[in-house]
PDB file of N, CA and C in Angstrom:
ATOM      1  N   UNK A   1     106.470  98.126  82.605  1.00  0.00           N
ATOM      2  CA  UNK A   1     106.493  97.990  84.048  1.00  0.00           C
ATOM      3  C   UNK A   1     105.277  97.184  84.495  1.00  0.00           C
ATOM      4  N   UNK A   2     105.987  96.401  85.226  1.00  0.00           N
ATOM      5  CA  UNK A   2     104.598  95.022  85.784  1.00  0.00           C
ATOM      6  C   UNK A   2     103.627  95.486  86.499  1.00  0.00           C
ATOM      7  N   UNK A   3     101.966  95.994  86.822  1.00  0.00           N
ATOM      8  CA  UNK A   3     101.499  96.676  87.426  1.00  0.00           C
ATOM      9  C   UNK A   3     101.330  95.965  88.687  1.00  0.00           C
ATOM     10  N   UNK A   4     101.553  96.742  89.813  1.00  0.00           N
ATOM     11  CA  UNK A   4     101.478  96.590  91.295  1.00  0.00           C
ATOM     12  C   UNK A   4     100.364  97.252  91.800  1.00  0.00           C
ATOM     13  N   UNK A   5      99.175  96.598  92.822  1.00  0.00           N
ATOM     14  CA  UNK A   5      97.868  97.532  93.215  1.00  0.00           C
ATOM     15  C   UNK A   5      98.093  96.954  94.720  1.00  0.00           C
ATOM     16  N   UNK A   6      97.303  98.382  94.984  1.00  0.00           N
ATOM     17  CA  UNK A   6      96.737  98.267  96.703  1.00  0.00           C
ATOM     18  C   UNK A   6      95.268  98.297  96.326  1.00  0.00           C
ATOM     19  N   UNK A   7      94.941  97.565  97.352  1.00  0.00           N
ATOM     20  CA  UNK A   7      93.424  97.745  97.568  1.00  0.00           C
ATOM     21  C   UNK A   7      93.213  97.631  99.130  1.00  0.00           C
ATOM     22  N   UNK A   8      91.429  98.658  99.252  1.00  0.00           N
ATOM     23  CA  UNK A   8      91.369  98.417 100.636  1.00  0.00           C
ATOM     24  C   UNK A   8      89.349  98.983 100.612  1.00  0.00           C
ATOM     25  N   UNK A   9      88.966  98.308 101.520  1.00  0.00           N
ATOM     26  CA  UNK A   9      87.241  98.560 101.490  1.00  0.00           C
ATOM     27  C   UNK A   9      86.857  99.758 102.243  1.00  0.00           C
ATOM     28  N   UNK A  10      85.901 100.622 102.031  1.00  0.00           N
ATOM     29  CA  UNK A  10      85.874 101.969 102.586  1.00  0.00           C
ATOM     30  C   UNK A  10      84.305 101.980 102.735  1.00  0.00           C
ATOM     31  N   UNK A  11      83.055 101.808 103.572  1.00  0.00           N
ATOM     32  CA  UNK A  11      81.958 102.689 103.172  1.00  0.00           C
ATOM     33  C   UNK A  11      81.206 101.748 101.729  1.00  0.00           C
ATOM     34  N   UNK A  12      81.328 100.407 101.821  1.00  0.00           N
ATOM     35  CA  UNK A  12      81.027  99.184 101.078  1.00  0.00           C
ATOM     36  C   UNK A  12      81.425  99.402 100.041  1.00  0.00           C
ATOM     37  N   UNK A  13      82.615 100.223  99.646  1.00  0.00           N
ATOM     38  CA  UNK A  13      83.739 100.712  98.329  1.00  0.00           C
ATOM     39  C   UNK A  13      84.242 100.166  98.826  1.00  0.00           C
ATOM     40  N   UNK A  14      85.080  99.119  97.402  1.00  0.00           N
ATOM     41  CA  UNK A  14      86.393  98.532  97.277  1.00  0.00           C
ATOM     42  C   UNK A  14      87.019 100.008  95.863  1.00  0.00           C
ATOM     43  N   UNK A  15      88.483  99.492  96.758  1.00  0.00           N
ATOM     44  CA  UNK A  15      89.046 101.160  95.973  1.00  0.00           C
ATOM     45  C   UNK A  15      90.231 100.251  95.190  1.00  0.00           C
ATOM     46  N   UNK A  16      90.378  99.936  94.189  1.00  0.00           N
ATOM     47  CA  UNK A  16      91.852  99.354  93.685  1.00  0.00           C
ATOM     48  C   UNK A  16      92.682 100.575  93.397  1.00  0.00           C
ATOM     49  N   UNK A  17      93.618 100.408  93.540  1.00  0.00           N
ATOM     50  CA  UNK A  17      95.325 101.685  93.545  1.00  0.00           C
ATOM     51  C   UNK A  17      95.546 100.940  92.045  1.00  0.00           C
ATOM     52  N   UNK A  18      96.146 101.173  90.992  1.00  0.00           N
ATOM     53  CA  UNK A  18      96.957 100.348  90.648  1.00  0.00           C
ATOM     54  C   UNK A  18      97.888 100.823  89.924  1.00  0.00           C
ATOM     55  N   UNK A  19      99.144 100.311  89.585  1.00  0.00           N
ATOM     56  CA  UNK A  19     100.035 101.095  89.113  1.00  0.00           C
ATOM     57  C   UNK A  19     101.316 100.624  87.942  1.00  0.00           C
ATOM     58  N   UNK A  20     101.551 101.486  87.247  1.00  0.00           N
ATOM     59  CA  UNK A  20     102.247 100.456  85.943  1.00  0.00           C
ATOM     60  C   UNK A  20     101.693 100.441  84.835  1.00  0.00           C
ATOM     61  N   UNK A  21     101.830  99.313  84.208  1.00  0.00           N
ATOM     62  CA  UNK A  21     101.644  98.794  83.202  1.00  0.00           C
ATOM     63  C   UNK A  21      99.983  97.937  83.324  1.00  0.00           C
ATOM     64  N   UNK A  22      98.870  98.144  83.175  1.00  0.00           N
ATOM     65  CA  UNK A  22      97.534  97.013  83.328  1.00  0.00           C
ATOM     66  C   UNK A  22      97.894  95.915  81.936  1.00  0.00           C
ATOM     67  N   UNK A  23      98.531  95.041  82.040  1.00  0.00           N
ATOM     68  CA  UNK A  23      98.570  93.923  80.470  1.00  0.00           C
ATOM     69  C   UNK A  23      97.497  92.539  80.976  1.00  0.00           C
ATOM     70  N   UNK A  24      97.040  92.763  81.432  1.00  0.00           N
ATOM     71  CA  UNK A  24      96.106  91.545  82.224  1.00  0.00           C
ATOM     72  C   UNK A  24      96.838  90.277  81.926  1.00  0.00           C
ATOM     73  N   UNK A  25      98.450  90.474  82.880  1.00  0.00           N
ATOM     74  CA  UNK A  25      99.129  89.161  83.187  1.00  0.00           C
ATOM     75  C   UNK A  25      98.219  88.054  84.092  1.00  0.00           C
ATOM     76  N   UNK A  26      98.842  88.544  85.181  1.00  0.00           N
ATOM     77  CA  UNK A  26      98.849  87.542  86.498  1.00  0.00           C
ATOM     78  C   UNK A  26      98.281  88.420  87.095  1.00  0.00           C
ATOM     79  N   UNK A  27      98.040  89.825  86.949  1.00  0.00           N
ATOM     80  CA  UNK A  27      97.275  90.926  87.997  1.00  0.00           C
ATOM     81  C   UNK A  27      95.989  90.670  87.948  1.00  0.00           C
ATOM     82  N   UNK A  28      95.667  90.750  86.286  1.00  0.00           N
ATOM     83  CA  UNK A  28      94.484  90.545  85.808  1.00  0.00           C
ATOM     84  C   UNK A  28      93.300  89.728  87.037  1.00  0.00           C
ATOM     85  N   UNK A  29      93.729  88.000  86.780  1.00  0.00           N
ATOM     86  CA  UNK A  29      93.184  87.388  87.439  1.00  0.00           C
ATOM     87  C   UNK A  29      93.055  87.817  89.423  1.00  0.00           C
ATOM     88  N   UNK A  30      94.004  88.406  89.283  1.00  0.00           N
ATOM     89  CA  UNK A  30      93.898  88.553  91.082  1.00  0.00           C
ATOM     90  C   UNK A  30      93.121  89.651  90.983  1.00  0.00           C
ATOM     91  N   UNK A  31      93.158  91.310  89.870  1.00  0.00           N
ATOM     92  CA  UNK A  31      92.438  91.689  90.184  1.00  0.00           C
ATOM     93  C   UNK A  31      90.823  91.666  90.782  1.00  0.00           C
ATOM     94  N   UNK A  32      89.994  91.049  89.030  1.00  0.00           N
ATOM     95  CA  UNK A  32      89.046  89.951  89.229  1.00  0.00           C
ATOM     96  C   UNK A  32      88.611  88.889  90.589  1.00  0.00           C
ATOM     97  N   UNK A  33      89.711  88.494  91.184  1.00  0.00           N
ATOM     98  CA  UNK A  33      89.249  88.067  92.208  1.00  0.00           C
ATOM     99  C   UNK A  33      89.464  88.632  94.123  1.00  0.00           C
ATOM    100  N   UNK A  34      90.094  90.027  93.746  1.00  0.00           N
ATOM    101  CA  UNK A  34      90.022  90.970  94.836  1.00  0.00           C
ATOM    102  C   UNK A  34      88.296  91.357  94.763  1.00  0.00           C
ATOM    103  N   UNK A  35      88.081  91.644  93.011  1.00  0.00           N
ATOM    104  CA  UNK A  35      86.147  92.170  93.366  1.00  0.00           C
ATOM    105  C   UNK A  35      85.713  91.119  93.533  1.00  0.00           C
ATOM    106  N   UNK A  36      85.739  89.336  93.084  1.00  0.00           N
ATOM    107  CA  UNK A  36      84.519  88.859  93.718  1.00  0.00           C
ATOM    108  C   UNK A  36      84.754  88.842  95.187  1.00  0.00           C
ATOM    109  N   UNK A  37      86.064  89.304  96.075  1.00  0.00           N
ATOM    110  CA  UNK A  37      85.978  88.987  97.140  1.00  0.00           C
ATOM    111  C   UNK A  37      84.880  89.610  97.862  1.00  0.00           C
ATOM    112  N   UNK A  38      85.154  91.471  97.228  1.00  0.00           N
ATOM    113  CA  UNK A  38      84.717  92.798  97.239  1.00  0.00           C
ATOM    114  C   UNK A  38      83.107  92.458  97.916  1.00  0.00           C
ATOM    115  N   UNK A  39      82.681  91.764  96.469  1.00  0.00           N
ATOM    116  CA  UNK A  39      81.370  91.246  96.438  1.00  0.00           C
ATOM    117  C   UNK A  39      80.756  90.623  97.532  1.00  0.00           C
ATOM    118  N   UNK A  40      81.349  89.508  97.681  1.00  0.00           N
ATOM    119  CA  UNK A  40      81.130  88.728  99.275  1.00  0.00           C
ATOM    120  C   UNK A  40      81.404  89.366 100.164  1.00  0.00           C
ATOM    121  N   UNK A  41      81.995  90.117 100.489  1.00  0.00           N
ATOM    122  CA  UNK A  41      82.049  91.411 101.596  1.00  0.00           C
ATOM    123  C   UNK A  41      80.442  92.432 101.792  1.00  0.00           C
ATOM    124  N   UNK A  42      79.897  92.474 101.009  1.00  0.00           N
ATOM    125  CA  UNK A  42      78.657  93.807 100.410  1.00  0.00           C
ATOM    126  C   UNK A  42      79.405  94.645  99.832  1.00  0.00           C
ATOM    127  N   UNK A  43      80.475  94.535  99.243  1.00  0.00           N
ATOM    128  CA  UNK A  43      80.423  95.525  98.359  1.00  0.00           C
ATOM    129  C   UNK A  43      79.576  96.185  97.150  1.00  0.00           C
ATOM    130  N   UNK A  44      79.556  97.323  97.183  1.00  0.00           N
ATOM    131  CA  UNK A  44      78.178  97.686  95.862  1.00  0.00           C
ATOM    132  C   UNK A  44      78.945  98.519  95.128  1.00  0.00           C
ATOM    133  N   UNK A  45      80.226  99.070  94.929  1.00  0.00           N
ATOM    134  CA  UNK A  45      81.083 100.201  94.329  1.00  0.00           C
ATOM    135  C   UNK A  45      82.347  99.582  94.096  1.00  0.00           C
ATOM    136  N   UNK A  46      82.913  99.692  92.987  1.00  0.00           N
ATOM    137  CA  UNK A  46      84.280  99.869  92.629  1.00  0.00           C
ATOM    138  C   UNK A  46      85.328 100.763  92.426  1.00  0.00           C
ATOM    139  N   UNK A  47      86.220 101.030  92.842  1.00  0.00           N
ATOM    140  CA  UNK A  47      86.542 102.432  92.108  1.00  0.00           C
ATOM    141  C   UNK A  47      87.729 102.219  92.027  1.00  0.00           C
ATOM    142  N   UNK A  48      88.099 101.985  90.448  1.00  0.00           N
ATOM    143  CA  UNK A  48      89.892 101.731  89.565  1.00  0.00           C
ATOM    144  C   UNK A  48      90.011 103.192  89.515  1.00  0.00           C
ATOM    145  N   UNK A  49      91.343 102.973  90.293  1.00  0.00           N
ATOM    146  CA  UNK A  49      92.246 104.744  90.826  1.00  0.00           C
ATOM    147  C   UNK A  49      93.694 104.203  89.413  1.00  0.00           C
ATOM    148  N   UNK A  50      93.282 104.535  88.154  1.00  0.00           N
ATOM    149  CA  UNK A  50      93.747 105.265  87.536  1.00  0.00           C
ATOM    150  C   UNK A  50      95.020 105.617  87.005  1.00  0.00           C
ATOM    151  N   UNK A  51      95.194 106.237  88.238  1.00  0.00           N
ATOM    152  CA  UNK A  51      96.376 107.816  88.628  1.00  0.00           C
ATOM    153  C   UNK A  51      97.939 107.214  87.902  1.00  0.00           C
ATOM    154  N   UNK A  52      98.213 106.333  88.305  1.00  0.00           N
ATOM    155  CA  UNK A  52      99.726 105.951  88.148  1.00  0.00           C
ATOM    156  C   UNK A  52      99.765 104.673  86.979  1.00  0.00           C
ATOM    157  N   UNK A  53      98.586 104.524  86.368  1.00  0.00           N
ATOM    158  CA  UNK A  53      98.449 103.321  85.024  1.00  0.00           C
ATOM    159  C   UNK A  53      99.181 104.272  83.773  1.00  0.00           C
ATOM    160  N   UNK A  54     100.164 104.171  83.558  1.00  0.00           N
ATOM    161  CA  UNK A  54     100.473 104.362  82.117  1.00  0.00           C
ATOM    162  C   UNK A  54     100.342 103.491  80.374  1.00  0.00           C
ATOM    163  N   UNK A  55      99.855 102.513  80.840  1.00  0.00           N
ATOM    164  CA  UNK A  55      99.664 101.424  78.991  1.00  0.00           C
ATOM    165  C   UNK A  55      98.328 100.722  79.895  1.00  0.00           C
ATOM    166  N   UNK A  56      97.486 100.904  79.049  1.00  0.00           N
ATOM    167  CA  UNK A  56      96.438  99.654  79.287  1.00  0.00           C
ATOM    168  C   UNK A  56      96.323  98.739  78.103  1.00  0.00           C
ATOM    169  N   UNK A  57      96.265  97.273  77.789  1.00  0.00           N
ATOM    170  CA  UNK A  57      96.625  96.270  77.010  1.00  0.00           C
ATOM    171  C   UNK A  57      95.262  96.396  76.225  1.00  0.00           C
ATOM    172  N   UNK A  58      95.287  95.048  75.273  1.00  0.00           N
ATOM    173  CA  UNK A  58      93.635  94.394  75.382  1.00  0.00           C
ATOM    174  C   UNK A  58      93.233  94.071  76.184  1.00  0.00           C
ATOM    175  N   UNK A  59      94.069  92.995  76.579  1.00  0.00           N
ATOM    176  CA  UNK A  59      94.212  92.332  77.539  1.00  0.00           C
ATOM    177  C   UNK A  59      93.788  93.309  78.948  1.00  0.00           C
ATOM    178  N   UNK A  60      94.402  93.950  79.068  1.00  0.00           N
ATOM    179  CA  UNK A  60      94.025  95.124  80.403  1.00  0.00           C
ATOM    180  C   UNK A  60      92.510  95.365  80.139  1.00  0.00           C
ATOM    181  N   UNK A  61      92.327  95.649  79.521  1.00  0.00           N
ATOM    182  CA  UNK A  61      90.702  95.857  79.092  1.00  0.00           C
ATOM    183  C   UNK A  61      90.056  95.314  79.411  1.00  0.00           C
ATOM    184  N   UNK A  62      90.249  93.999  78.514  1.00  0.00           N
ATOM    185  CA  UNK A  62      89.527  92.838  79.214  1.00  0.00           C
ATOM    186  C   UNK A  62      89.321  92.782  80.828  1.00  0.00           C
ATOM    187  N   UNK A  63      90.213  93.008  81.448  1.00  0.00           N
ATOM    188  CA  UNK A  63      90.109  92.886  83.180  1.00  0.00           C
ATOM    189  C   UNK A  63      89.202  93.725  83.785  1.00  0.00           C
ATOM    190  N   UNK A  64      88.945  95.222  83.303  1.00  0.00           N
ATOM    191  CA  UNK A  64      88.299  95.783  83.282  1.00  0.00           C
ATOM    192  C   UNK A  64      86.830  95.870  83.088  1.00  0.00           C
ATOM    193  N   UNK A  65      86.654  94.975  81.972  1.00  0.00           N
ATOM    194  CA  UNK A  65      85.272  95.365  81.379  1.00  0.00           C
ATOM    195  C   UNK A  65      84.592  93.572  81.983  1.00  0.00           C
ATOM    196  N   UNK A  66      86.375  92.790  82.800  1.00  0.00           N
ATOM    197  CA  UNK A  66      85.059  91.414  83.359  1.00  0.00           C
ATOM    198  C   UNK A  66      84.968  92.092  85.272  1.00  0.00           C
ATOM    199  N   UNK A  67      85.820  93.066  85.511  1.00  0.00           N
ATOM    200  CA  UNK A  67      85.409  93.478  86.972  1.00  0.00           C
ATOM    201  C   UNK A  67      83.889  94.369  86.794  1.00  0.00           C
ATOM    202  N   UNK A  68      83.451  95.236  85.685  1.00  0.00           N
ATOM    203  CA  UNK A  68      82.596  95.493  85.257  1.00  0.00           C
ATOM    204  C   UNK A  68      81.260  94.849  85.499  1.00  0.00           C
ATOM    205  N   UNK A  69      81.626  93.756  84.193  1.00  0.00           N
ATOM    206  CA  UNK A  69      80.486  93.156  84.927  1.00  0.00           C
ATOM    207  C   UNK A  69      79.805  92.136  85.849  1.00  0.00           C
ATOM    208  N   UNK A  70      80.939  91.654  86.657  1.00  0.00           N
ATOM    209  CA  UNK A  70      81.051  91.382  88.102  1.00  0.00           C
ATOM    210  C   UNK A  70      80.193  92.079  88.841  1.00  0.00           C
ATOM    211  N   UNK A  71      80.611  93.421  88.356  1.00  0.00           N
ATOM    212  CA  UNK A  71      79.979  94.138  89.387  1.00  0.00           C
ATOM    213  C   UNK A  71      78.753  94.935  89.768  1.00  0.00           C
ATOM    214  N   UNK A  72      77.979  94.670  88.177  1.00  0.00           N
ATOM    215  CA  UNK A  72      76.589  94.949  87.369  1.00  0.00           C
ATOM    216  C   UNK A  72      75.622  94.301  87.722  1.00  0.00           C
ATOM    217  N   UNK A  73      76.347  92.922  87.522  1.00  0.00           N
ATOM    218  CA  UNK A  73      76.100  91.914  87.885  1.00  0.00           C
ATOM    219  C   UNK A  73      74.997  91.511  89.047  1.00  0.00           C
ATOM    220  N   UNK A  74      75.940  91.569  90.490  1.00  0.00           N
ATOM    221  CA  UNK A  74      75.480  91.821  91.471  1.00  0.00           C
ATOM    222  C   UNK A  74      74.901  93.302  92.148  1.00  0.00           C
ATOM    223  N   UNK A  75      74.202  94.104  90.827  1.00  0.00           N
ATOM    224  CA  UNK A  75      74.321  95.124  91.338  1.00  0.00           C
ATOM    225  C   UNK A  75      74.969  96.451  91.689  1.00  0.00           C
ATOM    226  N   UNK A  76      75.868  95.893  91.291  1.00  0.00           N
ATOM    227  CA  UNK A  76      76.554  96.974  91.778  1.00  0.00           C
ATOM    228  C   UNK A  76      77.251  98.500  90.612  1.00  0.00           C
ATOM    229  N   UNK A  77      78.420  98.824  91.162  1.00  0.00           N
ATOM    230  CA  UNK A  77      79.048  99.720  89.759  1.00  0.00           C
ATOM    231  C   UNK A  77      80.263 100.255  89.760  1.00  0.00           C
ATOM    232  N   UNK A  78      80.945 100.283  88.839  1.00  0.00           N
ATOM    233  CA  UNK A  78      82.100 100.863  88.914  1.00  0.00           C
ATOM    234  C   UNK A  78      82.428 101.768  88.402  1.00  0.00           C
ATOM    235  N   UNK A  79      83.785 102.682  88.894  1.00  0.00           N
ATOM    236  CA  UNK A  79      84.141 104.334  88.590  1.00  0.00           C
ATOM    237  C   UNK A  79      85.580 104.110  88.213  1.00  0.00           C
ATOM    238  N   UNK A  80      85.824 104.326  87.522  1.00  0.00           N
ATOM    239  CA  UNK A  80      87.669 104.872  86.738  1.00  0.00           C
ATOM    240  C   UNK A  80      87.204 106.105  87.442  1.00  0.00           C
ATOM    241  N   UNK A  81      88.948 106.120  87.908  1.00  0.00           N
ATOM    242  CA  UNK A  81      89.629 107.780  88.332  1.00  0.00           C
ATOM    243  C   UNK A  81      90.884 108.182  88.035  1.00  0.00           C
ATOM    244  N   UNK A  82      90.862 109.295  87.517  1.00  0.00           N
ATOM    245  CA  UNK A  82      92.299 109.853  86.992  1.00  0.00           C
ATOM    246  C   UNK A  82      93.119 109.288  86.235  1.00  0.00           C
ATOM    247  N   UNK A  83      92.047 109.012  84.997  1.00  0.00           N
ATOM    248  CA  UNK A  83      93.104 108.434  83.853  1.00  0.00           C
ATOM    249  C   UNK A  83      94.120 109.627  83.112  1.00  0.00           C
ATOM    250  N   UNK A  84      95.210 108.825  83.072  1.00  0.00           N
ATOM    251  CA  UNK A  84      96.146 110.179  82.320  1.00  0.00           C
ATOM    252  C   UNK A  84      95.446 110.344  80.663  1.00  0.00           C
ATOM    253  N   UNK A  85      96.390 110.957  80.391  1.00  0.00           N
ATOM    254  CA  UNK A  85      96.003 111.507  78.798  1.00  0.00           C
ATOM    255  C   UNK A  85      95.374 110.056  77.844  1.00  0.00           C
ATOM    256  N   UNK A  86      96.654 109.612  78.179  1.00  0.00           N
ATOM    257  CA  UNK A  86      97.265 108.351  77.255  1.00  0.00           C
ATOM    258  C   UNK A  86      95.570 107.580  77.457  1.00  0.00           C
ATOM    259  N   UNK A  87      95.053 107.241  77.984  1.00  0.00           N
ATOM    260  CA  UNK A  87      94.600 106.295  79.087  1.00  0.00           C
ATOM    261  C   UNK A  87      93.096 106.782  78.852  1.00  0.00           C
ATOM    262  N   UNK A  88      92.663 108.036  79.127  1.00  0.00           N
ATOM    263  CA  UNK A  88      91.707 109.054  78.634  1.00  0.00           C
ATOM    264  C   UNK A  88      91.224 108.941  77.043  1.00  0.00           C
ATOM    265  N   UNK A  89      92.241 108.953  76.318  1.00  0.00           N
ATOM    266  CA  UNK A  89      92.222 108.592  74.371  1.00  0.00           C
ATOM    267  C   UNK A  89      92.060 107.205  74.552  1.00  0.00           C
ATOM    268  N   UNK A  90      92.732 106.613  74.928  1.00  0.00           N
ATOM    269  CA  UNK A  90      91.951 104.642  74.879  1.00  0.00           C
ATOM    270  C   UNK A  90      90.495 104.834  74.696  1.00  0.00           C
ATOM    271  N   UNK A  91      90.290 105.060  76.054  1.00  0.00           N
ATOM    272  CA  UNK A  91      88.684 104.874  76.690  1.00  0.00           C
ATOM    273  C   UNK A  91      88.315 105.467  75.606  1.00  0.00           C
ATOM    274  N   UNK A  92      88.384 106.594  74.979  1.00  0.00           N
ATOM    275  CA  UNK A  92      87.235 107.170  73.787  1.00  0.00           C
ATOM    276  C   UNK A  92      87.757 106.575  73.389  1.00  0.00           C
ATOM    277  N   UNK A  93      88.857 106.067  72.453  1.00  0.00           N
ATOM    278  CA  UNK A  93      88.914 104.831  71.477  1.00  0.00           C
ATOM    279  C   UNK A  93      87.921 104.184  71.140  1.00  0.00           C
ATOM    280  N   UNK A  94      87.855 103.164  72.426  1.00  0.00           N
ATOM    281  CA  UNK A  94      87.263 102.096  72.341  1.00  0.00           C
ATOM    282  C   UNK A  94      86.059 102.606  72.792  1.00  0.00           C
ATOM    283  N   UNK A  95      85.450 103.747  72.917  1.00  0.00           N
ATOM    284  CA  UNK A  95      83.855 103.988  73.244  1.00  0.00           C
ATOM    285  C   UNK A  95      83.958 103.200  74.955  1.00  0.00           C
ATOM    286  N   UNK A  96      84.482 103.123  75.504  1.00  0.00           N
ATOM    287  CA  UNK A  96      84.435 102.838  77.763  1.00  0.00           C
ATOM    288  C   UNK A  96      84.090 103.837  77.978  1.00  0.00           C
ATOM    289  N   UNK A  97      84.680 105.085  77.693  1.00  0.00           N
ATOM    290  CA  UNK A  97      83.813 105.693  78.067  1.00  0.00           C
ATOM    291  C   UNK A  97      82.709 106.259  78.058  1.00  0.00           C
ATOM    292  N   UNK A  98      82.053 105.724  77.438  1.00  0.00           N
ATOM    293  CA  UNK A  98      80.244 105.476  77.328  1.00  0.00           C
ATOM    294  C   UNK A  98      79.991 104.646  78.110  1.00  0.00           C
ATOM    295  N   UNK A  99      80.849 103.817  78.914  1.00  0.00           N
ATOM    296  CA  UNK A  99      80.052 102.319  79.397  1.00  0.00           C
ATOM    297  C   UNK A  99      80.588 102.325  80.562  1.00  0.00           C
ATOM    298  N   UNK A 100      81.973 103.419  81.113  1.00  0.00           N
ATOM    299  CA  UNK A 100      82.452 103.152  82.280  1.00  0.00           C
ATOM    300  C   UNK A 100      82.332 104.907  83.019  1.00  0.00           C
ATOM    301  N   UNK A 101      81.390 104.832  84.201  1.00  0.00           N
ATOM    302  CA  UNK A 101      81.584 106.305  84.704  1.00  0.00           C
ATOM    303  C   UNK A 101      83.495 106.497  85.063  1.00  0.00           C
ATOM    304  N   UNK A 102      83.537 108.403  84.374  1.00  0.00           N
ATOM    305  CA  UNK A 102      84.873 108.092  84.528  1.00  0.00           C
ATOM    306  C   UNK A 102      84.913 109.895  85.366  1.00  0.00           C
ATOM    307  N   UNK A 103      86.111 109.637  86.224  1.00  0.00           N
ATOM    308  CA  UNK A 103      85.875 110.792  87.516  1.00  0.00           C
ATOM    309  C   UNK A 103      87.480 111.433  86.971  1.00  0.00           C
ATOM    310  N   UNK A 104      87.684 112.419  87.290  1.00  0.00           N
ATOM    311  CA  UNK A 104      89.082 113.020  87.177  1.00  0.00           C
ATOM    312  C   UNK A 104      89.824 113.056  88.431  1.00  0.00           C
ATOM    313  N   UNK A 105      88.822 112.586  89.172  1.00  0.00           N
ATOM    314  CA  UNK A 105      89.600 112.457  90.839  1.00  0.00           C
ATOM    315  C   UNK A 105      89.390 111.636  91.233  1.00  0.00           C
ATOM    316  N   UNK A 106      89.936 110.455  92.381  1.00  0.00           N
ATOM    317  CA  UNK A 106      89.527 109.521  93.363  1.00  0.00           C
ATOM    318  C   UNK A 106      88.443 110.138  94.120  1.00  0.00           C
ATOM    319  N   UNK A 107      89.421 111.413  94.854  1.00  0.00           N
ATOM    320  CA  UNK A 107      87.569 112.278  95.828  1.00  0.00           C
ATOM    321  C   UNK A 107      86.648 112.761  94.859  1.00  0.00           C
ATOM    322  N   UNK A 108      86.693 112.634  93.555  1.00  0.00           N
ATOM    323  CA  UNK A 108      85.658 112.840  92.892  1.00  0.00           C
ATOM    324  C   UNK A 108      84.595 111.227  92.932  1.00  0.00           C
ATOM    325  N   UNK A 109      85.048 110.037  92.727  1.00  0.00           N
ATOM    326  CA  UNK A 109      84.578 109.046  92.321  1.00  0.00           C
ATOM    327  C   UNK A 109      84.545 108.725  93.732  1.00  0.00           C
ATOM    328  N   UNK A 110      85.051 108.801  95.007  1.00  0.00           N
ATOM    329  CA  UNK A 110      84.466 108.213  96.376  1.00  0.00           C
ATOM    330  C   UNK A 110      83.060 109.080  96.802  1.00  0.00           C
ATOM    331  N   UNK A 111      83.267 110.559  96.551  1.00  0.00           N
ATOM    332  CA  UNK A 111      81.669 111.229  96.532  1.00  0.00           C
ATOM    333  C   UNK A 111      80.821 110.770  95.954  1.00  0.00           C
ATOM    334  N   UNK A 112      81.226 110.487  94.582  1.00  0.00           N
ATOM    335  CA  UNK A 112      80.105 109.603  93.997  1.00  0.00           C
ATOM    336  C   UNK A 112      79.214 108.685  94.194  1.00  0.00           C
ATOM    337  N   UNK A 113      80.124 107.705  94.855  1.00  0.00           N
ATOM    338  CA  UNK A 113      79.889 106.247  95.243  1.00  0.00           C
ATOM    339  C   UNK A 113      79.222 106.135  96.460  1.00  0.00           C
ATOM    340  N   UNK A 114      78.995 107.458  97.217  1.00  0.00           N
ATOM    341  CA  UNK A 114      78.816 107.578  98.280  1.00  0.00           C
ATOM    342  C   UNK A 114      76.621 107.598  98.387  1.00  0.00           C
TER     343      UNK A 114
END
């Protein structure tokens, strides 16, 4: 399933929704360029909501770990929220989660950010 996201700025949080499949098609790049928008806005927080991602790619990864450091970058930081199981075993997989704060809730990771 092709992943579909909402996004919207909150409190100089950009919040991405996203949902599906993350294969860093064609989302990829728009994701990436929803945060540098983020950025030029003042954004200082990210927060990938997780909730409804069932497969993350390499490729998905990749999108991830370049909104990352986009966002390090300038300062700033980003929060994963509510990864399912599937999604949860990646991240330790690949050791992200050592490198990406990860919240079990959205209102866990917007308190945060706060």
């Amino acid at each position: 399933m092709k992943a579909t996201f909402e996004s919207y700025i909150e409190n100089k949080t950009l919040v991405l929704k996203i949902k599906g499949d993350l294969i860093g098609d064609e989302s990829g790049p728009h994701l990436v360029g929803l945060v540098s928008d983020g950025i030029q806005e003042g954004v200082q927080t990210c927060i990938v909501d997780l909730s409804q991602v069932r497969y993350i790619s390499s490729s998905g990864i990749g999108v991830l770990i370049t909104i990352l450091t986009k966002m390090r970058n300038n300062d700033g930081e980003v929060y994963l929220s509510s990864p399912s199981e599937h999604v949860k075993k990646l991240l330790i997989i690949t050791k992200l989660n050592n490198i990406f704060n990860v919240f079990d809730s959205l209102e866990e990771a917007v308190n945060q950010s706060k």
